[in-house]
PDB file of N, CA and C in Angstrom:
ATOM      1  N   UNK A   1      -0.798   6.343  -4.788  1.00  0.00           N
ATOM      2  CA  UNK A   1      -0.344   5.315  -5.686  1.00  0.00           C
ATOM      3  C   UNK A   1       0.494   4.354  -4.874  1.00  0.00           C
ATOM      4  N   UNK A   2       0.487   2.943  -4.990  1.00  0.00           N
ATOM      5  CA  UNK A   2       1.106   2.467  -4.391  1.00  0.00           C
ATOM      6  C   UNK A   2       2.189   1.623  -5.405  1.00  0.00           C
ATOM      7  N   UNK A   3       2.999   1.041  -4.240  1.00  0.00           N
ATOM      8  CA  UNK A   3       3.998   0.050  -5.004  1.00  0.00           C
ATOM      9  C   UNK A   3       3.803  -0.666  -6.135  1.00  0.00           C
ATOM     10  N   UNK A   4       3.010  -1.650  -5.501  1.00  0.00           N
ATOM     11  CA  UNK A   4       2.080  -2.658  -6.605  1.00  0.00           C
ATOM     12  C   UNK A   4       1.590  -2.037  -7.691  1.00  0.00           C
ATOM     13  N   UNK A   5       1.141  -0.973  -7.678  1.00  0.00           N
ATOM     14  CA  UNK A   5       0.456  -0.639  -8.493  1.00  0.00           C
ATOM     15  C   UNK A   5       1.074   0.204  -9.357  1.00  0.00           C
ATOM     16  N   UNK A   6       2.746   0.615  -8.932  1.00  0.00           N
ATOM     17  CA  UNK A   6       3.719   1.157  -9.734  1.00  0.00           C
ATOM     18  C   UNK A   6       4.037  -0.059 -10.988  1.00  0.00           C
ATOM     19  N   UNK A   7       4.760  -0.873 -10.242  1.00  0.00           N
ATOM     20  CA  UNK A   7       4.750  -2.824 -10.787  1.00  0.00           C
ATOM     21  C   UNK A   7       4.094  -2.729 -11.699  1.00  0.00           C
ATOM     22  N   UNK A   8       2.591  -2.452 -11.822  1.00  0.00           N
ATOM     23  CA  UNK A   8       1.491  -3.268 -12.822  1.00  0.00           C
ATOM     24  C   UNK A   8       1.612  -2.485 -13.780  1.00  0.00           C
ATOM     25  N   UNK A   9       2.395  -1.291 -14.175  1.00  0.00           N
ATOM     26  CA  UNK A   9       2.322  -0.153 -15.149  1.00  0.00           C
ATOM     27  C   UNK A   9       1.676   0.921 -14.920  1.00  0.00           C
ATOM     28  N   UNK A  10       1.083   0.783 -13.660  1.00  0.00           N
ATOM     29  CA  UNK A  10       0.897   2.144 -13.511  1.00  0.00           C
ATOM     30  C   UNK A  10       1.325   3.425 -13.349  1.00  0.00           C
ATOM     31  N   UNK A  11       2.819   3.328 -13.340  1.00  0.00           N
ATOM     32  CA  UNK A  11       3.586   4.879 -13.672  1.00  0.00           C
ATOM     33  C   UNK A  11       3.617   4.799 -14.891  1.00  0.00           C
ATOM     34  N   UNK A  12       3.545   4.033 -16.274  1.00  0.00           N
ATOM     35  CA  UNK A  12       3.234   4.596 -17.327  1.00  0.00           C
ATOM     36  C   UNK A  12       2.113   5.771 -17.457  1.00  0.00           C
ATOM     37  N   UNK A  13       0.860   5.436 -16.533  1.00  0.00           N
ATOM     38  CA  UNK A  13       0.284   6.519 -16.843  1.00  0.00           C
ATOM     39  C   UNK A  13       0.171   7.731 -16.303  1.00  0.00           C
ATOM     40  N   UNK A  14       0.624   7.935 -14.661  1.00  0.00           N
ATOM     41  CA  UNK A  14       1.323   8.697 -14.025  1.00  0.00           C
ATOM     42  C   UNK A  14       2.484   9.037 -14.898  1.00  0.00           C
ATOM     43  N   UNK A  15       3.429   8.679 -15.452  1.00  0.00           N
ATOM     44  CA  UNK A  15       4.184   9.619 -15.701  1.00  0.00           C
ATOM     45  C   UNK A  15       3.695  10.084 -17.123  1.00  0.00           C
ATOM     46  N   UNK A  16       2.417   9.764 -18.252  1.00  0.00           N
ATOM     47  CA  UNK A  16       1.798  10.628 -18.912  1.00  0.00           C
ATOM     48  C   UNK A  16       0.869  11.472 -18.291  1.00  0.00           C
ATOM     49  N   UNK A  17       0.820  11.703 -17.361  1.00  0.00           N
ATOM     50  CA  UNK A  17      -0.070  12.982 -16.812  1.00  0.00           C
ATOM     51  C   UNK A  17       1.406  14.021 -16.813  1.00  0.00           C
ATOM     52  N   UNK A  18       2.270  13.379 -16.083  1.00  0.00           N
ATOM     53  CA  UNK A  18       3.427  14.491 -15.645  1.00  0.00           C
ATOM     54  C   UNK A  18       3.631  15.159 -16.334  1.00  0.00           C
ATOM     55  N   UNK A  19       3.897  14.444 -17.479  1.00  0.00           N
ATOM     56  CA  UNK A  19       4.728  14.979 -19.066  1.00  0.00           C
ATOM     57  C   UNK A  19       3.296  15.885 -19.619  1.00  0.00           C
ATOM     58  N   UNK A  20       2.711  15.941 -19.596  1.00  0.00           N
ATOM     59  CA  UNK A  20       1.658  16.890 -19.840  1.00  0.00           C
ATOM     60  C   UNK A  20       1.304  18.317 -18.888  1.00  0.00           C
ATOM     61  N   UNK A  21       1.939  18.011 -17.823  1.00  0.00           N
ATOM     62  CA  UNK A  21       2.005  19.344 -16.544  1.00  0.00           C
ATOM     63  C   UNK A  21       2.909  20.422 -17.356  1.00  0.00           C
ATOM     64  N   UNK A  22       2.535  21.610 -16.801  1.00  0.00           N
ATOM     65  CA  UNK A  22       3.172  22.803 -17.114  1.00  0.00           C
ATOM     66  C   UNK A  22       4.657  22.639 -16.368  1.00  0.00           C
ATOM     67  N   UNK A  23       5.654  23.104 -16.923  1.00  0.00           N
ATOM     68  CA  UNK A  23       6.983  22.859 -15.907  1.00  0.00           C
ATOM     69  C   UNK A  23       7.101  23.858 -15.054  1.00  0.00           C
ATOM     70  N   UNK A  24       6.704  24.975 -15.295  1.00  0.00           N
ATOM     71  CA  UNK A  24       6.091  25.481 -13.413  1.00  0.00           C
ATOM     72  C   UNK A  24       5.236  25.045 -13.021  1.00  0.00           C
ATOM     73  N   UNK A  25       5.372  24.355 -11.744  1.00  0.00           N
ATOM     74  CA  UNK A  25       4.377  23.814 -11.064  1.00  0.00           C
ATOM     75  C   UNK A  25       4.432  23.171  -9.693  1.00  0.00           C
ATOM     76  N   UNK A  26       3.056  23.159  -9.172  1.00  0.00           N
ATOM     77  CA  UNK A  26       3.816  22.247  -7.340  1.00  0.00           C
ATOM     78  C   UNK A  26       3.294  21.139  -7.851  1.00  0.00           C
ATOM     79  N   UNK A  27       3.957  20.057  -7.313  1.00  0.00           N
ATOM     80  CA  UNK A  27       3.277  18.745  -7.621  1.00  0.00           C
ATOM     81  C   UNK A  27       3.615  17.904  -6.034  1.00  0.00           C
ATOM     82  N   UNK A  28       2.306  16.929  -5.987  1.00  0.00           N
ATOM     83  CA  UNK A  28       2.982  16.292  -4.942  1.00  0.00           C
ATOM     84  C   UNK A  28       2.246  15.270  -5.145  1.00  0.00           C
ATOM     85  N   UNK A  29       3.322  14.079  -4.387  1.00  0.00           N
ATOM     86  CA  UNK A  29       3.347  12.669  -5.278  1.00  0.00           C
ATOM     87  C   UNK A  29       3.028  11.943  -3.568  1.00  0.00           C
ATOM     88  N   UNK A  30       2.016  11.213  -3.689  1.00  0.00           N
ATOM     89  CA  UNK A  30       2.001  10.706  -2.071  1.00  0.00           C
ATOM     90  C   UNK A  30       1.619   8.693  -2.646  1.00  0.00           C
ATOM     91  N   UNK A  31       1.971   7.823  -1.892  1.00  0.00           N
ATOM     92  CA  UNK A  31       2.569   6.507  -2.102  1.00  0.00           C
ATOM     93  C   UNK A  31       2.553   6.194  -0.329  1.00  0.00           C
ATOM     94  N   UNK A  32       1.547   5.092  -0.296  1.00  0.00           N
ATOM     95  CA  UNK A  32       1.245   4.999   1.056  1.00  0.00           C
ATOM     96  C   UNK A  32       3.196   3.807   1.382  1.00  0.00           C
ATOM     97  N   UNK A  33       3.037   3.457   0.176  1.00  0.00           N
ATOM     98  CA  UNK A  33       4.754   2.258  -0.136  1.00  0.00           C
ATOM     99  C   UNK A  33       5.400   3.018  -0.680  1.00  0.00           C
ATOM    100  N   UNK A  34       7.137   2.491  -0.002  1.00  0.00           N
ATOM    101  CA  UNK A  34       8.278   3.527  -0.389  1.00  0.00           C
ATOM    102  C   UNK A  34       9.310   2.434  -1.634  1.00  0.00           C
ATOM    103  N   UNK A  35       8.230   1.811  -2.662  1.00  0.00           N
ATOM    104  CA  UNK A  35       9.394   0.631  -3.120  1.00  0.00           C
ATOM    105  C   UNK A  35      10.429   2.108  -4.407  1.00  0.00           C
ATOM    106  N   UNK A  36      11.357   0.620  -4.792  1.00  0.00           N
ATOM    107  CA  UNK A  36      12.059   1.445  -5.851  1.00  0.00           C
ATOM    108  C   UNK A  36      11.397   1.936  -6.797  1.00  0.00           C
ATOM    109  N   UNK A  37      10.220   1.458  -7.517  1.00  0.00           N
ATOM    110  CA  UNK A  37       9.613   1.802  -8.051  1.00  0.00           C
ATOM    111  C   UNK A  37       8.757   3.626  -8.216  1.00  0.00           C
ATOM    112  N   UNK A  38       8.293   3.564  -6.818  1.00  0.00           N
ATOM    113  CA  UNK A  38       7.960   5.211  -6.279  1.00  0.00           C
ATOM    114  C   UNK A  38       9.476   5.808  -6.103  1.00  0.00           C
ATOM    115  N   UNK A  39      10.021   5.584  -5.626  1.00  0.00           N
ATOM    116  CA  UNK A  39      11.428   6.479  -5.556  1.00  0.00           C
ATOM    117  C   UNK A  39      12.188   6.717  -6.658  1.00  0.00           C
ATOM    118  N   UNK A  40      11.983   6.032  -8.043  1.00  0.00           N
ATOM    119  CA  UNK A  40      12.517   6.244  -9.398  1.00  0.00           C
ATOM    120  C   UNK A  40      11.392   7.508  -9.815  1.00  0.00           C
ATOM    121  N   UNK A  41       9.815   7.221  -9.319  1.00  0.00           N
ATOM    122  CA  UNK A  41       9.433   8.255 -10.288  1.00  0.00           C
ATOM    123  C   UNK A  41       9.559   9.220  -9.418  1.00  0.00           C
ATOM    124  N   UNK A  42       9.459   9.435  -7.955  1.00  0.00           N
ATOM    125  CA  UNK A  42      10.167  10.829  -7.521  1.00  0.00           C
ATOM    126  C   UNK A  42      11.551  11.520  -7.875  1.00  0.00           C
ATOM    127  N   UNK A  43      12.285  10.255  -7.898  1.00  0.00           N
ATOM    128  CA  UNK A  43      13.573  11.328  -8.630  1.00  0.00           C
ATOM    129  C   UNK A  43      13.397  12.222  -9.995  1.00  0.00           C
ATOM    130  N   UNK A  44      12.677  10.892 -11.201  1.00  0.00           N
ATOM    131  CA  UNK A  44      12.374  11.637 -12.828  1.00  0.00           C
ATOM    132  C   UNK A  44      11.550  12.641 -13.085  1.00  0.00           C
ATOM    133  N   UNK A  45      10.287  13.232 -11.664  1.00  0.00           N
ATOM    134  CA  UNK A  45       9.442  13.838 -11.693  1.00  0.00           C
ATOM    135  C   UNK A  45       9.554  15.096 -10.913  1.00  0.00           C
ATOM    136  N   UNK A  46      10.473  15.108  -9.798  1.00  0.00           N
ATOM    137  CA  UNK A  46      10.156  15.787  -9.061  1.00  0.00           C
ATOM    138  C   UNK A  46      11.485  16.740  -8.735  1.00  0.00           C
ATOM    139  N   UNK A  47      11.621  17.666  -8.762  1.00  0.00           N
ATOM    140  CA  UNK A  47      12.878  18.948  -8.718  1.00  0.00           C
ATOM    141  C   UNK A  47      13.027  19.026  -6.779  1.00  0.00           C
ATOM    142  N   UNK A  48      14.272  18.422  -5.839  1.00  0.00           N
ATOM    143  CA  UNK A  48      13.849  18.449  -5.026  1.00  0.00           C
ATOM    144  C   UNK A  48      13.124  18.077  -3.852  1.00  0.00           C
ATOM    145  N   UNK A  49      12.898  17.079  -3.969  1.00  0.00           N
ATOM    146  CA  UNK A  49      11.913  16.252  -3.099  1.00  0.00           C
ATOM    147  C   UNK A  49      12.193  16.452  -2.013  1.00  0.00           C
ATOM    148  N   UNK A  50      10.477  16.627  -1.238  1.00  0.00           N
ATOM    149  CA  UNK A  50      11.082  16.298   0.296  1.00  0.00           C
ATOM    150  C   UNK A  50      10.033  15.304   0.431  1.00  0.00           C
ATOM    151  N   UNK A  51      10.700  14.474   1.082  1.00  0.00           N
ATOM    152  CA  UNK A  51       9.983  13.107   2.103  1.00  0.00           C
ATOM    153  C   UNK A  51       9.355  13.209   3.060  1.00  0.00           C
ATOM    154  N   UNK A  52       8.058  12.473   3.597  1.00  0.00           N
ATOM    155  CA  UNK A  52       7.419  12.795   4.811  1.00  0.00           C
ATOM    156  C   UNK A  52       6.768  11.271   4.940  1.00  0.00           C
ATOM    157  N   UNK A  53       7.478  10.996   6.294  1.00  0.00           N
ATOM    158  CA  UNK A  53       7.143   9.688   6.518  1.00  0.00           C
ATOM    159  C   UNK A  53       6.439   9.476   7.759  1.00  0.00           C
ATOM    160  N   UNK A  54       5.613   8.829   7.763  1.00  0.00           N
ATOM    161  CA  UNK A  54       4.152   8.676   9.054  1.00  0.00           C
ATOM    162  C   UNK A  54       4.240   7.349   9.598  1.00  0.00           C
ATOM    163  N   UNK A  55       4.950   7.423  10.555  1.00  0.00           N
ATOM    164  CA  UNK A  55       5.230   5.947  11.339  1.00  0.00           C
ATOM    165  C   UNK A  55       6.068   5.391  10.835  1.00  0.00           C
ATOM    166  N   UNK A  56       7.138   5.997  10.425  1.00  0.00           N
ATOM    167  CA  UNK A  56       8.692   5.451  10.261  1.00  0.00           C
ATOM    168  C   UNK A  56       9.277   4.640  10.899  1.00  0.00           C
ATOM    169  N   UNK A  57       8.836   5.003  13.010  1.00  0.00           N
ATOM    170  CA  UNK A  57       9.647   4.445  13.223  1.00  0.00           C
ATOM    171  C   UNK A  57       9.009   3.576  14.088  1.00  0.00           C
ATOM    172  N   UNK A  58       7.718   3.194  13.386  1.00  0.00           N
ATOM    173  CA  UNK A  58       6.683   2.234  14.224  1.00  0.00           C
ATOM    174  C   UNK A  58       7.002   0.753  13.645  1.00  0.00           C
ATOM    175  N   UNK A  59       6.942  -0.316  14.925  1.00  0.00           N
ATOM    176  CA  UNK A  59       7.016  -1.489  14.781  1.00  0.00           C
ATOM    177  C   UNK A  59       6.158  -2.358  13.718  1.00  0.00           C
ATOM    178  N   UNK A  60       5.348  -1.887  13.598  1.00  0.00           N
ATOM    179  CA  UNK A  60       4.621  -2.561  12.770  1.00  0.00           C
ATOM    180  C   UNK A  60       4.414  -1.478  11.417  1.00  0.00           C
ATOM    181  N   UNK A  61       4.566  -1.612  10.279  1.00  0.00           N
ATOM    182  CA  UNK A  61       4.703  -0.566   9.246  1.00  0.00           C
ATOM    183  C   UNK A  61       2.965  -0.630   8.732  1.00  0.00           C
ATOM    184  N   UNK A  62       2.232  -1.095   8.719  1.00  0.00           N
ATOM    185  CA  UNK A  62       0.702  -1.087   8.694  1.00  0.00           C
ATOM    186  C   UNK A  62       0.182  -0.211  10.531  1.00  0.00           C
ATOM    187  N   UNK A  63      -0.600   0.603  10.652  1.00  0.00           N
ATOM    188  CA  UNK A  63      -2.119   0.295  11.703  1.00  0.00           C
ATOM    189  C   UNK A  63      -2.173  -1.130  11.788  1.00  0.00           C
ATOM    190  N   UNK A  64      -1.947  -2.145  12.973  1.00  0.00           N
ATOM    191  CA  UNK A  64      -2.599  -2.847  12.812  1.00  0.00           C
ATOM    192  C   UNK A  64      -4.657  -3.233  12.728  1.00  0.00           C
ATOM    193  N   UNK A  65      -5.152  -1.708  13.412  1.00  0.00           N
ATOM    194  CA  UNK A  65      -6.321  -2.241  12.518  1.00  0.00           C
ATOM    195  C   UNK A  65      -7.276  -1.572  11.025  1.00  0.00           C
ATOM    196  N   UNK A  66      -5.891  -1.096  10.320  1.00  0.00           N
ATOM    197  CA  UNK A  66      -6.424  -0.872   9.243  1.00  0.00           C
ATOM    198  C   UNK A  66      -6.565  -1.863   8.164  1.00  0.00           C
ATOM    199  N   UNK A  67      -6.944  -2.499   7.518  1.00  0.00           N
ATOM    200  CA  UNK A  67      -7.542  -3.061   6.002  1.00  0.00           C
ATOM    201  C   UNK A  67      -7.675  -2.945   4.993  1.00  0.00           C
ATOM    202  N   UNK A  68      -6.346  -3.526   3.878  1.00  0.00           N
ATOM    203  CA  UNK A  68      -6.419  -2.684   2.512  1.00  0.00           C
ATOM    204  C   UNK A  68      -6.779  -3.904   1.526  1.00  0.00           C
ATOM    205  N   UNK A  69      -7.352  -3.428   0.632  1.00  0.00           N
ATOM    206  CA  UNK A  69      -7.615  -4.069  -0.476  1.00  0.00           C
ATOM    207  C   UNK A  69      -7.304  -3.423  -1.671  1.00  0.00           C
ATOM    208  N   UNK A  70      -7.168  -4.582  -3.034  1.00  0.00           N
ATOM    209  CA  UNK A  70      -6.977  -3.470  -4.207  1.00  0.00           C
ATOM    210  C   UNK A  70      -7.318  -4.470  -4.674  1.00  0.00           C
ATOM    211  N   UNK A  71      -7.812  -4.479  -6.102  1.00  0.00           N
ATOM    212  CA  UNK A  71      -8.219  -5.228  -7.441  1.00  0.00           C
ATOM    213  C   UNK A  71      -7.792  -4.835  -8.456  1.00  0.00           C
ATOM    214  N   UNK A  72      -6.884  -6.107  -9.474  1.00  0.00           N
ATOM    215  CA  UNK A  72      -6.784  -5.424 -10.786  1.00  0.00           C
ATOM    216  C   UNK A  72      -7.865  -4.910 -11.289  1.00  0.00           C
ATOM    217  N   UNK A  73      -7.531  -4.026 -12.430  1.00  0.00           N
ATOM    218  CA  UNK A  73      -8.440  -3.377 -13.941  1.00  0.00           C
ATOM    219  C   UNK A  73      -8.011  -3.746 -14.949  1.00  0.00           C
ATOM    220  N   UNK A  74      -8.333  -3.778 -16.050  1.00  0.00           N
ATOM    221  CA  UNK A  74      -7.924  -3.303 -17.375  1.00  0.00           C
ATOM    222  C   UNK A  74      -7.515  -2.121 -17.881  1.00  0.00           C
ATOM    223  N   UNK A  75      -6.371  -2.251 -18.233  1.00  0.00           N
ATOM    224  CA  UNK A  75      -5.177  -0.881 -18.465  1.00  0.00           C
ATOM    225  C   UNK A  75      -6.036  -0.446 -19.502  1.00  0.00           C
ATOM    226  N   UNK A  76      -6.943  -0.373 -20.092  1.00  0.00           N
ATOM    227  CA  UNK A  76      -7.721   0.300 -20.925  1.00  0.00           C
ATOM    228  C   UNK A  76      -8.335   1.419 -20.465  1.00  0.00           C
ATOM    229  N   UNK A  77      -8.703   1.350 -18.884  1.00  0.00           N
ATOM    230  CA  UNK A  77      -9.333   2.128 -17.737  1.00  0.00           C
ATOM    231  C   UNK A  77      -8.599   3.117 -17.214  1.00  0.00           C
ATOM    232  N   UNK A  78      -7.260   2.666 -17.294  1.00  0.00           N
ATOM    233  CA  UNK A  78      -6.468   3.731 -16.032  1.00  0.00           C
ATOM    234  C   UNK A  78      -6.577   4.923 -16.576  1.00  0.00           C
ATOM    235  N   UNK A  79      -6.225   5.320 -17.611  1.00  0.00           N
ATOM    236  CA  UNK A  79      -6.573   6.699 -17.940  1.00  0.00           C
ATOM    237  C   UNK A  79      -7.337   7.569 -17.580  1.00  0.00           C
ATOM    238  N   UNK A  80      -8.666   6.763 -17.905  1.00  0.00           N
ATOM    239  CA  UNK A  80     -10.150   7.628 -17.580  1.00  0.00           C
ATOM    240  C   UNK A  80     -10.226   7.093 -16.065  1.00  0.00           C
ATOM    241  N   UNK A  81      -9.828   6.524 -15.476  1.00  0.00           N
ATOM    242  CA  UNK A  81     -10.011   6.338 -13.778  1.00  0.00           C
ATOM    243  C   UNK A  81      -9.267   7.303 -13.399  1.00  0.00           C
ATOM    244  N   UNK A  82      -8.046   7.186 -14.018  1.00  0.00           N
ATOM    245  CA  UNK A  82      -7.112   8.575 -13.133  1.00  0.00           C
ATOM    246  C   UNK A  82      -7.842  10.168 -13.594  1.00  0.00           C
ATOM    247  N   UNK A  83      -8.364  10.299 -14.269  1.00  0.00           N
ATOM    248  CA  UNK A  83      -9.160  11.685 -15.019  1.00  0.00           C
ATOM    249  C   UNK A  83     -10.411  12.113 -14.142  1.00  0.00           C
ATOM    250  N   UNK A  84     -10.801  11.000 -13.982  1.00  0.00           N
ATOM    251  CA  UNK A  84     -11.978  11.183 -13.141  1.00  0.00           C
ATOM    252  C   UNK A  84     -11.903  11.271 -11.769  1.00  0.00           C
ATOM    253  N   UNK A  85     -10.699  10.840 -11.025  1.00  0.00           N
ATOM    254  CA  UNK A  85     -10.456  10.676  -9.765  1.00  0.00           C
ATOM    255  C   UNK A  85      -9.866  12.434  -9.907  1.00  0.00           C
ATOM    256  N   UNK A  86      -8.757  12.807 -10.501  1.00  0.00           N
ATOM    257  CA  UNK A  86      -8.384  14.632  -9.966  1.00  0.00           C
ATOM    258  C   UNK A  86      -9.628  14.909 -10.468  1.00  0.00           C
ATOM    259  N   UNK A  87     -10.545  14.811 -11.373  1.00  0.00           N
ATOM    260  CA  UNK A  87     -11.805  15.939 -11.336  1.00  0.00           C
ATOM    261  C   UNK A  87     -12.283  16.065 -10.390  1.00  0.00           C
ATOM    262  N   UNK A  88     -12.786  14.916  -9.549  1.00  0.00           N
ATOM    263  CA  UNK A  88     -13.565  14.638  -8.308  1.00  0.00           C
ATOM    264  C   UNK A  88     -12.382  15.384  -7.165  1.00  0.00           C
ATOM    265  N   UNK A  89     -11.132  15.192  -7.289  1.00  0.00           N
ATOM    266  CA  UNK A  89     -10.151  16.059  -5.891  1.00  0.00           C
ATOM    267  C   UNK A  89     -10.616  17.338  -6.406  1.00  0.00           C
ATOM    268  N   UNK A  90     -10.281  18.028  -7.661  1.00  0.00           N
ATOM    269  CA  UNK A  90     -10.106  19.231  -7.910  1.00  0.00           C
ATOM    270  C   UNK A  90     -12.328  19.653  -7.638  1.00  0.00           C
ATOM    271  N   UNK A  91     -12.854  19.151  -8.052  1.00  0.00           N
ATOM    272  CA  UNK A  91     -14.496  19.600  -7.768  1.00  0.00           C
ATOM    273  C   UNK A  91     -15.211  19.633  -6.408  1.00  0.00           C
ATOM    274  N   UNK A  92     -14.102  18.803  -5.618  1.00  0.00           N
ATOM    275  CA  UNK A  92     -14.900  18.423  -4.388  1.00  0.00           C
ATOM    276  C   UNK A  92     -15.321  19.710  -3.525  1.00  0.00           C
ATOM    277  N   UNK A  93     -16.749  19.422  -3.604  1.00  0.00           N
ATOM    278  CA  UNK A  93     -17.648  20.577  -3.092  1.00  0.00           C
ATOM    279  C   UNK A  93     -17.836  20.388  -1.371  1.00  0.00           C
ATOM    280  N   UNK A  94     -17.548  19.365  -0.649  1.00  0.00           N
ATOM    281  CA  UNK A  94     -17.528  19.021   0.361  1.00  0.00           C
ATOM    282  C   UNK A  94     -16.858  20.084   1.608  1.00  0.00           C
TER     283      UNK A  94
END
């Protein structure tokens, strides 16, 4: 999950998955961006946190030759996009 995409409302629906988790549980929350946004829902979500940061202390905070893109949706979608994306982690036969 990224920043931006915290911004657009998307921890509304991240944090209705949470609130639906069993309260025993491991959870882990990964955010390629460290805005306030991800660091509010690690504090409300998470018992404990530990941080793990990958090129912290690199000059340039991107690969320079990696390439990201993203496109809005319609918040009508996120639900069933996020449903379908852990089926596919949790099924992956690979």
């Amino acid at each position: 999950m990224s920043g931006v995409a915290c911004e657009q409302g998307f921890s509304g629906t991240v944090n209705a998955i949470i609130e639906n988790l069993p309260p025993q549980r491991q959870t882990m929350l990964f955010s390629a961006t460290q805005t306030r946004s991800v660091k509010d829902l690690a504090r409300l979500s998470l018992r404990d946190p530990t941080y793990i940061a990958i090129h912290a202390e690199a000059v340039a905070p991107t690969p320079l030759k990696l390439q990201q893109v993203w496109a809005p949706f319609d918040p009508r979608y996120q639900m069933p996009f996020m449903t379908r994306c852990i089926f596919f982690l949790i099924h992956d036969t690979r």
